[in-house]
C-alpha atoms as a PDB file:
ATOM      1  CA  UNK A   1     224.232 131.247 100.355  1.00  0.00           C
ATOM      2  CA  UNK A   2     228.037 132.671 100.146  1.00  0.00           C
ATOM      3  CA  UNK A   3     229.636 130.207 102.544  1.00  0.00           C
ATOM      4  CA  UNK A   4     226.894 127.073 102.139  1.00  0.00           C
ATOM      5  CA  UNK A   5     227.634 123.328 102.139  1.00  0.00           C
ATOM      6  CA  UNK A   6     226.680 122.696  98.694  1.00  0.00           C
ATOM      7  CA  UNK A   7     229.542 124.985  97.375  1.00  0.00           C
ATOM      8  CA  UNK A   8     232.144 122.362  99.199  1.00  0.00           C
ATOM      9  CA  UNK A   9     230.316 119.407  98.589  1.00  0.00           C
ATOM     10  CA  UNK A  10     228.766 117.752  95.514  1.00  0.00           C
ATOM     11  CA  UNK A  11     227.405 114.500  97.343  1.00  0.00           C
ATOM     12  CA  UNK A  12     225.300 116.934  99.715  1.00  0.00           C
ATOM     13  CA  UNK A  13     222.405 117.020  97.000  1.00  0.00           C
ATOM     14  CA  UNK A  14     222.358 113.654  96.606  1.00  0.00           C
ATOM     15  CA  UNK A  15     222.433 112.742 100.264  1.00  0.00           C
ATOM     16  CA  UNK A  16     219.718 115.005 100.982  1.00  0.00           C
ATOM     17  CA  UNK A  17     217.668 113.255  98.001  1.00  0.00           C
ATOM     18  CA  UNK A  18     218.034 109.543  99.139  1.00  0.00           C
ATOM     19  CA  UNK A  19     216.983 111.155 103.086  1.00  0.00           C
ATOM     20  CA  UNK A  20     214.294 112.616 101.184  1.00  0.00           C
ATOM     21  CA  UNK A  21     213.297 108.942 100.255  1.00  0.00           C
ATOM     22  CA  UNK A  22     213.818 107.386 102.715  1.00  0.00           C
ATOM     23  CA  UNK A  23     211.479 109.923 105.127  1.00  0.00           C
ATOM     24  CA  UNK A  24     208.818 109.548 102.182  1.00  0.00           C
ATOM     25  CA  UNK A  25     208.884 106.013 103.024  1.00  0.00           C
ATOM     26  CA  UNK A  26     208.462 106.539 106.708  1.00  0.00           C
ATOM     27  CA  UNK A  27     205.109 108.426 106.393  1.00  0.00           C
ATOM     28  CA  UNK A  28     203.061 105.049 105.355  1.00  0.00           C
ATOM     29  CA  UNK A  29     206.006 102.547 106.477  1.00  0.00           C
ATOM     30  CA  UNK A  30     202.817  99.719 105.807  1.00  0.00           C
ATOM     31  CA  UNK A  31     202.557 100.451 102.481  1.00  0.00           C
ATOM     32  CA  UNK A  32     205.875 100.648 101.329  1.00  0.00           C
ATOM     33  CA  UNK A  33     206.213  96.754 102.863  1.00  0.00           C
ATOM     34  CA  UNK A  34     202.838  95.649 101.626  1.00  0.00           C
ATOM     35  CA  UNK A  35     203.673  97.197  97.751  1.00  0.00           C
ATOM     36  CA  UNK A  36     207.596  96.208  98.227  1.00  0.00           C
ATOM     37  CA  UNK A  37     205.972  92.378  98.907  1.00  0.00           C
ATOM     38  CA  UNK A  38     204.205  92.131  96.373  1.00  0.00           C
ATOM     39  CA  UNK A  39     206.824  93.362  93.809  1.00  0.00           C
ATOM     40  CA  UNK A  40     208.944  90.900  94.883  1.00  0.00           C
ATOM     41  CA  UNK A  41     206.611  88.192  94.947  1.00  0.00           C
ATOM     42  CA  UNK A  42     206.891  87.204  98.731  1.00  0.00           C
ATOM     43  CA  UNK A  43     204.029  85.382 100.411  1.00  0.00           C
ATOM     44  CA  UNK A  44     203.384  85.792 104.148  1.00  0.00           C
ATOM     45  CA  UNK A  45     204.227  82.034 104.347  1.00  0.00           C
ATOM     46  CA  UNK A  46     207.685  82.283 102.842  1.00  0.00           C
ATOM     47  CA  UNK A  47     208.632  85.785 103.677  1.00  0.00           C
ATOM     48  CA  UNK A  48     211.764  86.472 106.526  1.00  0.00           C
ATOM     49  CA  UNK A  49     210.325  89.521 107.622  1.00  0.00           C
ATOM     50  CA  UNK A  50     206.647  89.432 108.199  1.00  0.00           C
ATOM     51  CA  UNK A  51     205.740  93.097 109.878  1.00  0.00           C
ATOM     52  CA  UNK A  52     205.627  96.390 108.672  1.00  0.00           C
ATOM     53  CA  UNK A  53     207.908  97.577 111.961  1.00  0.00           C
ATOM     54  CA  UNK A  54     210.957  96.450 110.667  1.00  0.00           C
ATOM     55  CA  UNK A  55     210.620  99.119 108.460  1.00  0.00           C
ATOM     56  CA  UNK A  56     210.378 101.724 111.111  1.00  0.00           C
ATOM     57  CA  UNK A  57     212.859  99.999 113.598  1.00  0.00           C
ATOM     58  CA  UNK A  58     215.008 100.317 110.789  1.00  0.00           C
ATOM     59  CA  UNK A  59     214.527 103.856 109.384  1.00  0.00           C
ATOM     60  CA  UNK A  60     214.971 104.464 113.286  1.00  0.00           C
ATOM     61  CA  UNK A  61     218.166 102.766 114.257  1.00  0.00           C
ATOM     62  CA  UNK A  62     219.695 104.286 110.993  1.00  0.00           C
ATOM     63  CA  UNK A  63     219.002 107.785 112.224  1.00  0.00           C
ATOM     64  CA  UNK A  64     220.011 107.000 115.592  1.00  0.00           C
ATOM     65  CA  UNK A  65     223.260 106.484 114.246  1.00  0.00           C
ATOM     66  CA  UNK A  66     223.697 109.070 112.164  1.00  0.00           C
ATOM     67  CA  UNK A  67     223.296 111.534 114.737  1.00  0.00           C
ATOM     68  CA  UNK A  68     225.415 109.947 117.404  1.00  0.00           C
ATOM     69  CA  UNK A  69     227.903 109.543 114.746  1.00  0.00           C
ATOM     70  CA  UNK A  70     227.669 113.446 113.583  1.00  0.00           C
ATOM     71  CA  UNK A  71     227.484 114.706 116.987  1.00  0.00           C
ATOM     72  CA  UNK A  72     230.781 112.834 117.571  1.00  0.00           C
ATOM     73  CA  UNK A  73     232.479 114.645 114.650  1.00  0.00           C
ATOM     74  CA  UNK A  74     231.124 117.756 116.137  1.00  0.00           C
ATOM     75  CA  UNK A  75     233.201 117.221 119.149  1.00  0.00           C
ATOM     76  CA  UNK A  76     230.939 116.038 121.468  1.00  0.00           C
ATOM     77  CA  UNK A  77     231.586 114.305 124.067  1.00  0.00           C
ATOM     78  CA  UNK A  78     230.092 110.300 123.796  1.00  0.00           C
ATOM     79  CA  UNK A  79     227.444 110.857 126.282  1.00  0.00           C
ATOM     80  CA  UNK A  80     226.245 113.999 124.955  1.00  0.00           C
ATOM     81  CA  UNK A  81     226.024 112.120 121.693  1.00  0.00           C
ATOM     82  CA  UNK A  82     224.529 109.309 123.006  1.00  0.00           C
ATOM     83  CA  UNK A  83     221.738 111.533 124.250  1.00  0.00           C
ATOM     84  CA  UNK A  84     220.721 113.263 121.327  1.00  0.00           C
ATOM     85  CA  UNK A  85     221.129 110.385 119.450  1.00  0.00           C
ATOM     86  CA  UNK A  86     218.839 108.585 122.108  1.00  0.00           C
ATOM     87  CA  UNK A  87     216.476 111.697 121.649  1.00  0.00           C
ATOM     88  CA  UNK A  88     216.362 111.754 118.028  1.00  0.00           C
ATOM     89  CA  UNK A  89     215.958 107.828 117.905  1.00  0.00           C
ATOM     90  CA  UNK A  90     212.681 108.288 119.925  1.00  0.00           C
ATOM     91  CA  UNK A  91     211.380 111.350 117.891  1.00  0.00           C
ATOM     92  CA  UNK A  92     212.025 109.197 114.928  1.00  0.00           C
ATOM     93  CA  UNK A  93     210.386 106.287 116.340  1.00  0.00           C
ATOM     94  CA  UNK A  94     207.429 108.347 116.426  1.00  0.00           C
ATOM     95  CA  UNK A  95     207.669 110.047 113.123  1.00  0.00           C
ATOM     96  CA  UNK A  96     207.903 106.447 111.181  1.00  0.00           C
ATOM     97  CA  UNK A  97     205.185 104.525 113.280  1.00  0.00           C
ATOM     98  CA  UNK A  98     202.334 103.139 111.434  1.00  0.00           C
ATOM     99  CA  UNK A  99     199.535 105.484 111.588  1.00  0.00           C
ATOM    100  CA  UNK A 100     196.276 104.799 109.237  1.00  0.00           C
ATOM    101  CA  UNK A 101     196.953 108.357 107.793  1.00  0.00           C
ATOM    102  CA  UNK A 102     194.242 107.297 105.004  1.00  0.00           C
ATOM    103  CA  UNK A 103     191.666 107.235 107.733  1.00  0.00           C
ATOM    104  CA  UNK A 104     191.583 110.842 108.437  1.00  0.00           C
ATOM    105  CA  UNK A 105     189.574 111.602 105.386  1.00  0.00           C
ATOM    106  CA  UNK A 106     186.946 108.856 106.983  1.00  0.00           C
ATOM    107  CA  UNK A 107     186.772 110.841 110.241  1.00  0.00           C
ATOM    108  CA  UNK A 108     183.415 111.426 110.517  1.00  0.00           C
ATOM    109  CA  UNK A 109     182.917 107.804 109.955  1.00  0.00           C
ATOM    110  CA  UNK A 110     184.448 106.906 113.460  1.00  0.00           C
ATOM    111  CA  UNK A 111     181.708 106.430 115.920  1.00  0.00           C
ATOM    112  CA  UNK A 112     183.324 107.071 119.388  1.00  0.00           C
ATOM    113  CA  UNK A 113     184.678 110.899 119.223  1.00  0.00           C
ATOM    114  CA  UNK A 114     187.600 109.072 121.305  1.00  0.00           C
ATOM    115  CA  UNK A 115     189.107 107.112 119.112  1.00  0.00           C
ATOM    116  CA  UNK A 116     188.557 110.366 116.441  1.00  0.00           C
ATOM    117  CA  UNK A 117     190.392 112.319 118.990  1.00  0.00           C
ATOM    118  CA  UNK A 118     193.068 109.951 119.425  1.00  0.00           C
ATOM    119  CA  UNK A 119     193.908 109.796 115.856  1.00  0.00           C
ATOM    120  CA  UNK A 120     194.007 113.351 115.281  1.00  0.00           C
ATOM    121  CA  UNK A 121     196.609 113.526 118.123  1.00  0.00           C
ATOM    122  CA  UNK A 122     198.945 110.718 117.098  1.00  0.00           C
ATOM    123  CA  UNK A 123     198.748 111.722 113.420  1.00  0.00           C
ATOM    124  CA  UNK A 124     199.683 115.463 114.344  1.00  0.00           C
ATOM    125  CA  UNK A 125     202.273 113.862 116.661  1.00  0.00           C
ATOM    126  CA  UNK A 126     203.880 111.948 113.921  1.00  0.00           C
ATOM    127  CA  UNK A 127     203.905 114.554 111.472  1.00  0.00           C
ATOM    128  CA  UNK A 128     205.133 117.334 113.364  1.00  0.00           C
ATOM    129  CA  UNK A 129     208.433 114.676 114.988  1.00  0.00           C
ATOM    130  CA  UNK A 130     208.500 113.776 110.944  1.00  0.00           C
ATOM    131  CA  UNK A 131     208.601 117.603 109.525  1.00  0.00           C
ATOM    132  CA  UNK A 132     211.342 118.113 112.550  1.00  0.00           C
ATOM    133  CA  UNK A 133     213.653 115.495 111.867  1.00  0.00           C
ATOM    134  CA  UNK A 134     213.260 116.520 108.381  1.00  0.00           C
ATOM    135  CA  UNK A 135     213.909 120.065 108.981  1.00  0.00           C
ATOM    136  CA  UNK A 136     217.459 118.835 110.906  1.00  0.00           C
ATOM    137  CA  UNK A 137     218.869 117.280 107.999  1.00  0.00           C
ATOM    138  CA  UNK A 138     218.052 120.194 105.557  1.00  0.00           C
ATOM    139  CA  UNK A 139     220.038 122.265 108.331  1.00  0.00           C
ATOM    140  CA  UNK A 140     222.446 119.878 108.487  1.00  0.00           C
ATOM    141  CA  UNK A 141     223.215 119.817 104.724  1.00  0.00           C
ATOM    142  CA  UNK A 142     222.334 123.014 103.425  1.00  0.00           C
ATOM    143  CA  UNK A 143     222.903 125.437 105.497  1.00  0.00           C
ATOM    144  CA  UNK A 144     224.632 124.678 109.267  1.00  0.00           C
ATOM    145  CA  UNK A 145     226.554 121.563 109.209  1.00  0.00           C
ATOM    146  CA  UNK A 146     227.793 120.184 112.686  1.00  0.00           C
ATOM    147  CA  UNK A 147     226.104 123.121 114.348  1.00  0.00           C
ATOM    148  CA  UNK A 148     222.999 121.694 113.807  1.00  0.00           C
ATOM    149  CA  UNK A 149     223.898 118.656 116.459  1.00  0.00           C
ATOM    150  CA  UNK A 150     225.797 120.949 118.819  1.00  0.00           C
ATOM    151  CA  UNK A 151     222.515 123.094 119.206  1.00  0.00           C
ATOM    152  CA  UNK A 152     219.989 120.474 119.466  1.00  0.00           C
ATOM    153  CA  UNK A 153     218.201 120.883 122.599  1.00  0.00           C
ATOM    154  CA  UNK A 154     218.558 117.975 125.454  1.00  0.00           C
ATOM    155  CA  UNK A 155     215.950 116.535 126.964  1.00  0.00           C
ATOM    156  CA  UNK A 156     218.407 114.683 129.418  1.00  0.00           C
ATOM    157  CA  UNK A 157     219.223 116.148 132.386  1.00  0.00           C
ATOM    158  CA  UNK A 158     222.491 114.919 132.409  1.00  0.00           C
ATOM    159  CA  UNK A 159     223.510 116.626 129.515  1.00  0.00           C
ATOM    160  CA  UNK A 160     222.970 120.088 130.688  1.00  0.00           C
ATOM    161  CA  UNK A 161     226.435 120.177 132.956  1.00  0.00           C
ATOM    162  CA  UNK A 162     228.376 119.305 130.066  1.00  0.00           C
ATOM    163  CA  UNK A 163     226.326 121.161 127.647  1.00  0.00           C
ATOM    164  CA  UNK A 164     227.560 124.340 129.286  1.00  0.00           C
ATOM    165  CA  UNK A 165     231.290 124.194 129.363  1.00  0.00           C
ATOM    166  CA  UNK A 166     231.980 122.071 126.333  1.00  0.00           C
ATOM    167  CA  UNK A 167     228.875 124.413 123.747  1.00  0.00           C
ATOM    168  CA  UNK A 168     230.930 126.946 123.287  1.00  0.00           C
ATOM    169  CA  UNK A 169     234.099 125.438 122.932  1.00  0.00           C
ATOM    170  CA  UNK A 170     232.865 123.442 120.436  1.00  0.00           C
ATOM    171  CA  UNK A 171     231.068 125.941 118.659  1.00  0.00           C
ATOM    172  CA  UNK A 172     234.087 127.744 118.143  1.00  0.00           C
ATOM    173  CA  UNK A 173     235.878 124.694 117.327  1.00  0.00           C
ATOM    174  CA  UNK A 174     233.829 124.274 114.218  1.00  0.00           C
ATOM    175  CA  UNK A 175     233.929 127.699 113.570  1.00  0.00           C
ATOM    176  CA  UNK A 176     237.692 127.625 113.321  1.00  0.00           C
ATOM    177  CA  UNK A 177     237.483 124.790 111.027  1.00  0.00           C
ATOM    178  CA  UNK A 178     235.064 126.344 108.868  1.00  0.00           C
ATOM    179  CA  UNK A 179     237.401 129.570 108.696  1.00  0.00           C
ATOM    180  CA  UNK A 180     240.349 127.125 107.782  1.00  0.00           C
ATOM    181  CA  UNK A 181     238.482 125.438 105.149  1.00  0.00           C
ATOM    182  CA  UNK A 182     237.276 128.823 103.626  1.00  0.00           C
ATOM    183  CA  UNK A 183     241.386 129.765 103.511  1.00  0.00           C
ATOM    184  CA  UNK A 184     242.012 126.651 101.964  1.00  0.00           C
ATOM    185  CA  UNK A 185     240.144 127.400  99.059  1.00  0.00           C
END
């Protein structure tokens, strides 16, 4: 870890902690609500929010932002942001849904192998988008910085034109700034 983040940066720890948090909450988004309600003493009648989406609509649109906001730094042009910012908003959407997760140890308890079936396949869903989005911050931080967002994949069609003459411009971009920042110091 010669040339890592953390050497430049002591808020990357931190950052990486309260995403760490913040993803923990996403697994069981319903829970979080249902235990932050009743900490706070907030009946159903009385309280301003009264669904467990908000939660993941808002874990959601916070990531969304992030990314379109680092892929801009990266150099990136604003659609290209936009669409892996669009992509990642989805992936996240799926990563923080509510999914009974507790219900998987009661599998053999669901009558119609359907239904089993289904929740199998939305549960894997959700935690493989979750580990992924995961894994793309702890690049982000630790170990690639902007490259991660430069090398994401597009699903976007679009993207793939100007993908191809502005990836490696912009990959050496950052390059060059990381070799200026490494003579700096």
């Amino acid at each position: 870890m010669g040339n890592s983040i953390i050497e430049k940066d002591f808020w990357v720890l931190p950052a990486l902690l309260l995403w760490t948090v913040f993803f923990a909450l996403g697994i069981m988004p319903e829970w979080v609500y249902y235990i932050l309600r009743d900490w706070g003493n907030v009946v159903t009648q009385r309280a301003f929010v009264n669904s467990y989406y908000m939660i993941t609509l808002g874990l959601s649109g916070y990531l969304f932002f992030f990314v379109q906001f680092r892929c801009r730094e990266a150099g990136l042009t604003f659609m290209d942001a936009l669409g892996r910012s669009v992509q990642i908003g989805v992936l996240s959407l799926l990563a923080f849904i509510p999914v009974p997760l507790e219900e998987l140890f009661f599998l053999s308890q669901i009558p119609i192998p359907g239904y089993r079936h289904m929740l199998i396949a939305v549960s894997c869903a959700k935690m493989l988008a979750w580990f992924y989005l995961l894994t793309i911050l702890f690049r982000y931080y630790l170990w690639n910085g902007h490259e991660v967002f430069l090398r994401l994949i597009s699903i976007f069609p679009s993207s793939y034109i100007a993908l191809k003459s502005t990836n490696e411009e912009n990959l050496d971009a950052v390059q060059q700034a990381h070799n200026v920042e490494q003579e700096e110091r």
